[in-house]
PDB file of N, CA and C in Angstrom:
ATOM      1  N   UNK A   1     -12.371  -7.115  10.522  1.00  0.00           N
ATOM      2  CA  UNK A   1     -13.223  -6.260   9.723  1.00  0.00           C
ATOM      3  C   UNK A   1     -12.883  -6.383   8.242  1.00  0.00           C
ATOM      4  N   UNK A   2     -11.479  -6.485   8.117  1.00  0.00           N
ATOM      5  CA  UNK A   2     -11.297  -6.707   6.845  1.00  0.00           C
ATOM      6  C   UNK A   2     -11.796  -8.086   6.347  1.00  0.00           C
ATOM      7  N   UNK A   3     -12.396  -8.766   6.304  1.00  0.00           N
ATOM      8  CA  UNK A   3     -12.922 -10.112   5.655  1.00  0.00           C
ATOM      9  C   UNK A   3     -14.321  -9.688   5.504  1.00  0.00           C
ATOM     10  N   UNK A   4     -15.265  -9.253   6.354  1.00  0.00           N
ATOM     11  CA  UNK A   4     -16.595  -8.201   6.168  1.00  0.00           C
ATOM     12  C   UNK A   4     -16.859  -7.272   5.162  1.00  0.00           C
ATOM     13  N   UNK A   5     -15.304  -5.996   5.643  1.00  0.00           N
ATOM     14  CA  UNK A   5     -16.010  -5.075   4.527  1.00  0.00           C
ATOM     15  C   UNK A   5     -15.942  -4.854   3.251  1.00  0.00           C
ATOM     16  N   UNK A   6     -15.626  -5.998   2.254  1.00  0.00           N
ATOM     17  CA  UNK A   6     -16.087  -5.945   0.954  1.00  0.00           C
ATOM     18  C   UNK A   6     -17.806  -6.236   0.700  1.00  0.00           C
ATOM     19  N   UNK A   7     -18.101  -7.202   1.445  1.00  0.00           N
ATOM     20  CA  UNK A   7     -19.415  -7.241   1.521  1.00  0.00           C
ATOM     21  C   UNK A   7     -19.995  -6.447   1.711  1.00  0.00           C
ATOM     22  N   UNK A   8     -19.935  -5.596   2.661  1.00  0.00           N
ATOM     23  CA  UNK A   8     -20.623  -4.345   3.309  1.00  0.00           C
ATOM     24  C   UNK A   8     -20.543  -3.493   2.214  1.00  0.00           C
ATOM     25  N   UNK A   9     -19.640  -3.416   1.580  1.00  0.00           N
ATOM     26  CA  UNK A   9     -19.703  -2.341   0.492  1.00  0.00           C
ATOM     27  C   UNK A   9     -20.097  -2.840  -1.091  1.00  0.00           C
ATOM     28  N   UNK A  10     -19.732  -3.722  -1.079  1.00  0.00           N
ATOM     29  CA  UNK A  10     -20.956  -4.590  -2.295  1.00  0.00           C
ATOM     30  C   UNK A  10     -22.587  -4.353  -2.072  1.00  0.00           C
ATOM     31  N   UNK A  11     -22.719  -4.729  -1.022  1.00  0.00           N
ATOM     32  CA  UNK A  11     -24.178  -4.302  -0.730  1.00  0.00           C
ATOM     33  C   UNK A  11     -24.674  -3.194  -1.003  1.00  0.00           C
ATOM     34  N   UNK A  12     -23.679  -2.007  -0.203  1.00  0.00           N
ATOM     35  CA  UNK A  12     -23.969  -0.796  -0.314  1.00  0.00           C
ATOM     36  C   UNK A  12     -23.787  -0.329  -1.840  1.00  0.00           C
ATOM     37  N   UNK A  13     -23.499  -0.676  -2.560  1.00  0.00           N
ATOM     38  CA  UNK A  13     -22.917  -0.171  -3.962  1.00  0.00           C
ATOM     39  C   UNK A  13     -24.277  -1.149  -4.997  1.00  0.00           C
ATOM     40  N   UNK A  14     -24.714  -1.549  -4.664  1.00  0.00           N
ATOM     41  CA  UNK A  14     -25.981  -2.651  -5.231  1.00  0.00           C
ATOM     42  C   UNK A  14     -27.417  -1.402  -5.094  1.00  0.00           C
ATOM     43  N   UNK A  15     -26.857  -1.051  -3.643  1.00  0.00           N
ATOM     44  CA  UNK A  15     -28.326  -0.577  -2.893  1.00  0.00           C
ATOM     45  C   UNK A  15     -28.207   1.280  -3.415  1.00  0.00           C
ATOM     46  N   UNK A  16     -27.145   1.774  -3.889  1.00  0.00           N
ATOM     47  CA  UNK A  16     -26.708   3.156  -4.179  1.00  0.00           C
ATOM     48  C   UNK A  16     -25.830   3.127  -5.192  1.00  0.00           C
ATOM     49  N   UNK A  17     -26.025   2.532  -6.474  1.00  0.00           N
ATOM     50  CA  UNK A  17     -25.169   2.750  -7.522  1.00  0.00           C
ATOM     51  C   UNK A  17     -24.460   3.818  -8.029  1.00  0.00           C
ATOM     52  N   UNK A  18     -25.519   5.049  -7.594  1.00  0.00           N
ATOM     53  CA  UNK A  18     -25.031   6.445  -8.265  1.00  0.00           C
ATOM     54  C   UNK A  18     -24.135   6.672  -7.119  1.00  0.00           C
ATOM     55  N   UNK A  19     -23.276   6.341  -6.143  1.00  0.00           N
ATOM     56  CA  UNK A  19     -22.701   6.793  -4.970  1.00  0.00           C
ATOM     57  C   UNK A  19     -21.427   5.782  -5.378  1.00  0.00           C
ATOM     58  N   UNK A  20     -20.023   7.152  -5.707  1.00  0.00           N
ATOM     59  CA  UNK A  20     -18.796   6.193  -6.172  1.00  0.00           C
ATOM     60  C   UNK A  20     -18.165   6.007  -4.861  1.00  0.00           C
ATOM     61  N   UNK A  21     -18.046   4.809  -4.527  1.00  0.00           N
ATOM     62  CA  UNK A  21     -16.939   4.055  -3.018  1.00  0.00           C
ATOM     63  C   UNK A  21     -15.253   3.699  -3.702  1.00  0.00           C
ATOM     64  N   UNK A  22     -14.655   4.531  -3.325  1.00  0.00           N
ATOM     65  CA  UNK A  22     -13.091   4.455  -3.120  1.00  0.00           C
ATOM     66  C   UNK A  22     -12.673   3.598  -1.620  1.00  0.00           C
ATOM     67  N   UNK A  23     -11.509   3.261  -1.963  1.00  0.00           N
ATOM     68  CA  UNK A  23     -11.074   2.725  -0.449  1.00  0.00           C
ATOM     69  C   UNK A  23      -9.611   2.539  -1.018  1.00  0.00           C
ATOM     70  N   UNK A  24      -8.821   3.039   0.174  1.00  0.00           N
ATOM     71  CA  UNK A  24      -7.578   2.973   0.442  1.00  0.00           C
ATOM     72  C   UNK A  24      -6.895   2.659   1.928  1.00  0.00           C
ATOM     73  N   UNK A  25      -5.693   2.066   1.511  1.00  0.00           N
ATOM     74  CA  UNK A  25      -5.550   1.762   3.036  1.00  0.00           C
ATOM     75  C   UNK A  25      -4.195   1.975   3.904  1.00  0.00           C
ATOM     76  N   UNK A  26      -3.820   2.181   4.610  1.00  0.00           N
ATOM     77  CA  UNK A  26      -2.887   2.781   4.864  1.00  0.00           C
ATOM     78  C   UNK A  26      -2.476   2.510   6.782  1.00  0.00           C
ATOM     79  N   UNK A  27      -1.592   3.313   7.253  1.00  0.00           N
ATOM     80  CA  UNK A  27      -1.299   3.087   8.799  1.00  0.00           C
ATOM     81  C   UNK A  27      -2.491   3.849   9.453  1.00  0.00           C
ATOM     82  N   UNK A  28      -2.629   3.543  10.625  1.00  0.00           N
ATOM     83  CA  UNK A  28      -3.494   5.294  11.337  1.00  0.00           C
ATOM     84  C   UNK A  28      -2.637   6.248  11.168  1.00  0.00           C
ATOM     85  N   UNK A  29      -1.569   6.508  10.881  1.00  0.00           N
ATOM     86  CA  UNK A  29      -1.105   8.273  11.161  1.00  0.00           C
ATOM     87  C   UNK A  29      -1.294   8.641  10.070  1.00  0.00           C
ATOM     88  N   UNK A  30      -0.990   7.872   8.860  1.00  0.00           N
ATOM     89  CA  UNK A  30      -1.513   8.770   7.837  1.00  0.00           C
ATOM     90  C   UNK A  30      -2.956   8.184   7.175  1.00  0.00           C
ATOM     91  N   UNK A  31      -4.118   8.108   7.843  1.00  0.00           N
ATOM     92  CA  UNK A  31      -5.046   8.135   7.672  1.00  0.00           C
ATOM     93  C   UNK A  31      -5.626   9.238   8.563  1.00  0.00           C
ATOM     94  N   UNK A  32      -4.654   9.247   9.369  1.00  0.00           N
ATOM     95  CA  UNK A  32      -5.462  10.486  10.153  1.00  0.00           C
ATOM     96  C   UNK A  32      -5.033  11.575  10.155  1.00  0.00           C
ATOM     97  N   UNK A  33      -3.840  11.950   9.442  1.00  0.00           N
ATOM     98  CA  UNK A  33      -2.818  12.932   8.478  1.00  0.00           C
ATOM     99  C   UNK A  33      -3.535  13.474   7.605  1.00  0.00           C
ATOM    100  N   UNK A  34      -4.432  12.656   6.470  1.00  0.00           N
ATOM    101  CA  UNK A  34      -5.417  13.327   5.588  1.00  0.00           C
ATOM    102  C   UNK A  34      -6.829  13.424   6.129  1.00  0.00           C
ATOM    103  N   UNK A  35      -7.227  14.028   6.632  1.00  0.00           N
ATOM    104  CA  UNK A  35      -9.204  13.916   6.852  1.00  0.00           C
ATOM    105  C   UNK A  35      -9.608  14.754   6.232  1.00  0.00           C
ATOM    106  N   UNK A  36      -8.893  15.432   5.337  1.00  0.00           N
ATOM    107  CA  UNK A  36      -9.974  16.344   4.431  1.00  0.00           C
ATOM    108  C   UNK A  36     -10.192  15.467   3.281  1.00  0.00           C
ATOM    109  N   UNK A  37      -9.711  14.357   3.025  1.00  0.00           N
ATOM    110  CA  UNK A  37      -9.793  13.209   1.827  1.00  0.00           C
ATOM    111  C   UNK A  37     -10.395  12.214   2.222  1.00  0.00           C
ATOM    112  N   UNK A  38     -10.945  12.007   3.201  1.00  0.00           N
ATOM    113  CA  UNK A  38     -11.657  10.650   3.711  1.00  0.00           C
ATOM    114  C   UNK A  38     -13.141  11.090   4.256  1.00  0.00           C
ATOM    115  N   UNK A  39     -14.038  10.006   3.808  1.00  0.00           N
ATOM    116  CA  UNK A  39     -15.492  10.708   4.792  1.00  0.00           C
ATOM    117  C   UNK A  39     -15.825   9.276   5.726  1.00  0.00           C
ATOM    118  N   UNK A  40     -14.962   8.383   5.742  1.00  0.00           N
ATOM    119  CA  UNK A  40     -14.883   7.355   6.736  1.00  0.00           C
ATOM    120  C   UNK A  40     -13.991   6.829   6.969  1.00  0.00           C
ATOM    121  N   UNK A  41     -13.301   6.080   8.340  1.00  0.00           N
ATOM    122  CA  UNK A  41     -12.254   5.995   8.271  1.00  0.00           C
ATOM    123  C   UNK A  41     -12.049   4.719   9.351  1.00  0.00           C
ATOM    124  N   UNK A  42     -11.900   3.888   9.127  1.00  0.00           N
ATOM    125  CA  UNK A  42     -11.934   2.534  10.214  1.00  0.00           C
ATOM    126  C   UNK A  42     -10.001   2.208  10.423  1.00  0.00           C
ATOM    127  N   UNK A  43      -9.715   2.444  11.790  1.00  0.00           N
ATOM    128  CA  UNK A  43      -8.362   2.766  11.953  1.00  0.00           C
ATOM    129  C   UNK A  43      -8.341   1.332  13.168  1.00  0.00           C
ATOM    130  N   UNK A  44      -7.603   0.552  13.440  1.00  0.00           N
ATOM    131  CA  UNK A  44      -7.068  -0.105  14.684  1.00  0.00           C
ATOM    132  C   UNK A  44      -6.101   0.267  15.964  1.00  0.00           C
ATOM    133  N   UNK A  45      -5.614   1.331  15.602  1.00  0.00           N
ATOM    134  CA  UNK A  45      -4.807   1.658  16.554  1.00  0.00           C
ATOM    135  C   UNK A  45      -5.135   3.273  16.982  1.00  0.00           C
ATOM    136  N   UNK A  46      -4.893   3.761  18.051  1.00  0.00           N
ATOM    137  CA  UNK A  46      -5.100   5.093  18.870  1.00  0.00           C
ATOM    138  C   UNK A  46      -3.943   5.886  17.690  1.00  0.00           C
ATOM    139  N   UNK A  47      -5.139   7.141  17.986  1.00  0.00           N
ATOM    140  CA  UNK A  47      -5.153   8.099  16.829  1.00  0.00           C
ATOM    141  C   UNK A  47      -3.412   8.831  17.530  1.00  0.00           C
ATOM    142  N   UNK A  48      -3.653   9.157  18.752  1.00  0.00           N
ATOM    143  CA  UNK A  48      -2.336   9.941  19.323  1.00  0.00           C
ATOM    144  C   UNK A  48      -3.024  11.410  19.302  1.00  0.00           C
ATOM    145  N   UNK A  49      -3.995  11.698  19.027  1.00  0.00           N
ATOM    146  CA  UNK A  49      -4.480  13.423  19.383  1.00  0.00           C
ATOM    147  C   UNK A  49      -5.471  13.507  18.880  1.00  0.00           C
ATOM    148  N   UNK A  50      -6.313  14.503  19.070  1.00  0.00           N
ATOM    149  CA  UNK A  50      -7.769  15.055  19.103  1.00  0.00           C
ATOM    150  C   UNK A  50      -7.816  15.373  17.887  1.00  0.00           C
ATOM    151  N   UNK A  51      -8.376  14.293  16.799  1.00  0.00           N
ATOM    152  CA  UNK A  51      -8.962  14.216  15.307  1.00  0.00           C
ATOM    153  C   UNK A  51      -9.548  16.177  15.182  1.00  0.00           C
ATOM    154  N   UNK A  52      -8.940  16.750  13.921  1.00  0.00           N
ATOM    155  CA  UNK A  52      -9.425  17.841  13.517  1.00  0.00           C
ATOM    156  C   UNK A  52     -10.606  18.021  13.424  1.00  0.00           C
ATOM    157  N   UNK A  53     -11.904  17.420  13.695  1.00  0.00           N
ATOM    158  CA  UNK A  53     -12.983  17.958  13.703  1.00  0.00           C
ATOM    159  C   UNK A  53     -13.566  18.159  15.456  1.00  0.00           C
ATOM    160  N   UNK A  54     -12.256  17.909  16.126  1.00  0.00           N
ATOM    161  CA  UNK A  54     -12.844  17.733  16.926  1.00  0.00           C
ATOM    162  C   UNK A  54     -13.643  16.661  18.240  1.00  0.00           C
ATOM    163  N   UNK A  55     -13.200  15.256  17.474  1.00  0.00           N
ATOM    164  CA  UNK A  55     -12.966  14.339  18.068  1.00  0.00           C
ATOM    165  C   UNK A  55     -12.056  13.355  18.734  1.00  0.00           C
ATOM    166  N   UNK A  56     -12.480  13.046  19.828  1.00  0.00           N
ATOM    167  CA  UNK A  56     -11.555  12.911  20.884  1.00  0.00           C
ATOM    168  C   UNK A  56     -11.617  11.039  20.528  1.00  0.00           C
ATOM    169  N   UNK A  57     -10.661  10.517  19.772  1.00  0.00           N
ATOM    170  CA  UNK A  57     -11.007   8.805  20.060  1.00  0.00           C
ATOM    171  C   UNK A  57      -9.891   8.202  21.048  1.00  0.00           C
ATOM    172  N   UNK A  58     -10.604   7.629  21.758  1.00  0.00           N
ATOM    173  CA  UNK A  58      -9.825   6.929  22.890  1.00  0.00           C
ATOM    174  C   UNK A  58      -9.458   5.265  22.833  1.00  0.00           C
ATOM    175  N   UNK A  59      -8.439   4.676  23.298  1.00  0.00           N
ATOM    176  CA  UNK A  59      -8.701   3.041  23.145  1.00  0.00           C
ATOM    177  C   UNK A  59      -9.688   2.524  24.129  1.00  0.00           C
TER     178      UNK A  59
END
C-alpha cells in the first residue's frame, strides 16, 4: 500500500484542494493509542482490542 498511497492522495489533493491531508506513520499500537487525532487509519497488524468507537477489527 505504501508505493500506492502517495498517488491516491495526490489525486485526492488535485480533486479537493481546500481539504489539508496530513499523514504520519507509526506502529499499530500507537496509531490506535491516538483516534481522536486520526480520521483514517491503514494499520497491518491486529489492533489487540475493540477500537474506541466501537469497532471490532479482526485478522
Amino acid at each position: 500500500m505504501s508505493y500506492v498511497l502517495p498517488y491516491l492522495i495526490a489525486a485526492f489533493h488535485k480533486r479537493y484542494p481546500e481539504v489539508a491531508v496530513t499523514t504520519i506513520d507509526g506502529n499499530t499500537a500507537d496509531i490506535v493509542a491516538a483516534p481522536a487525532s486520526v480520521d483514517v487509519a491503514l494499520v497491518e497488524g491486529p489492533t489487540g482490542h475493540d477500537l474506541s468507537l466501537g469497532i471490532t477489527v479482526t485478522a
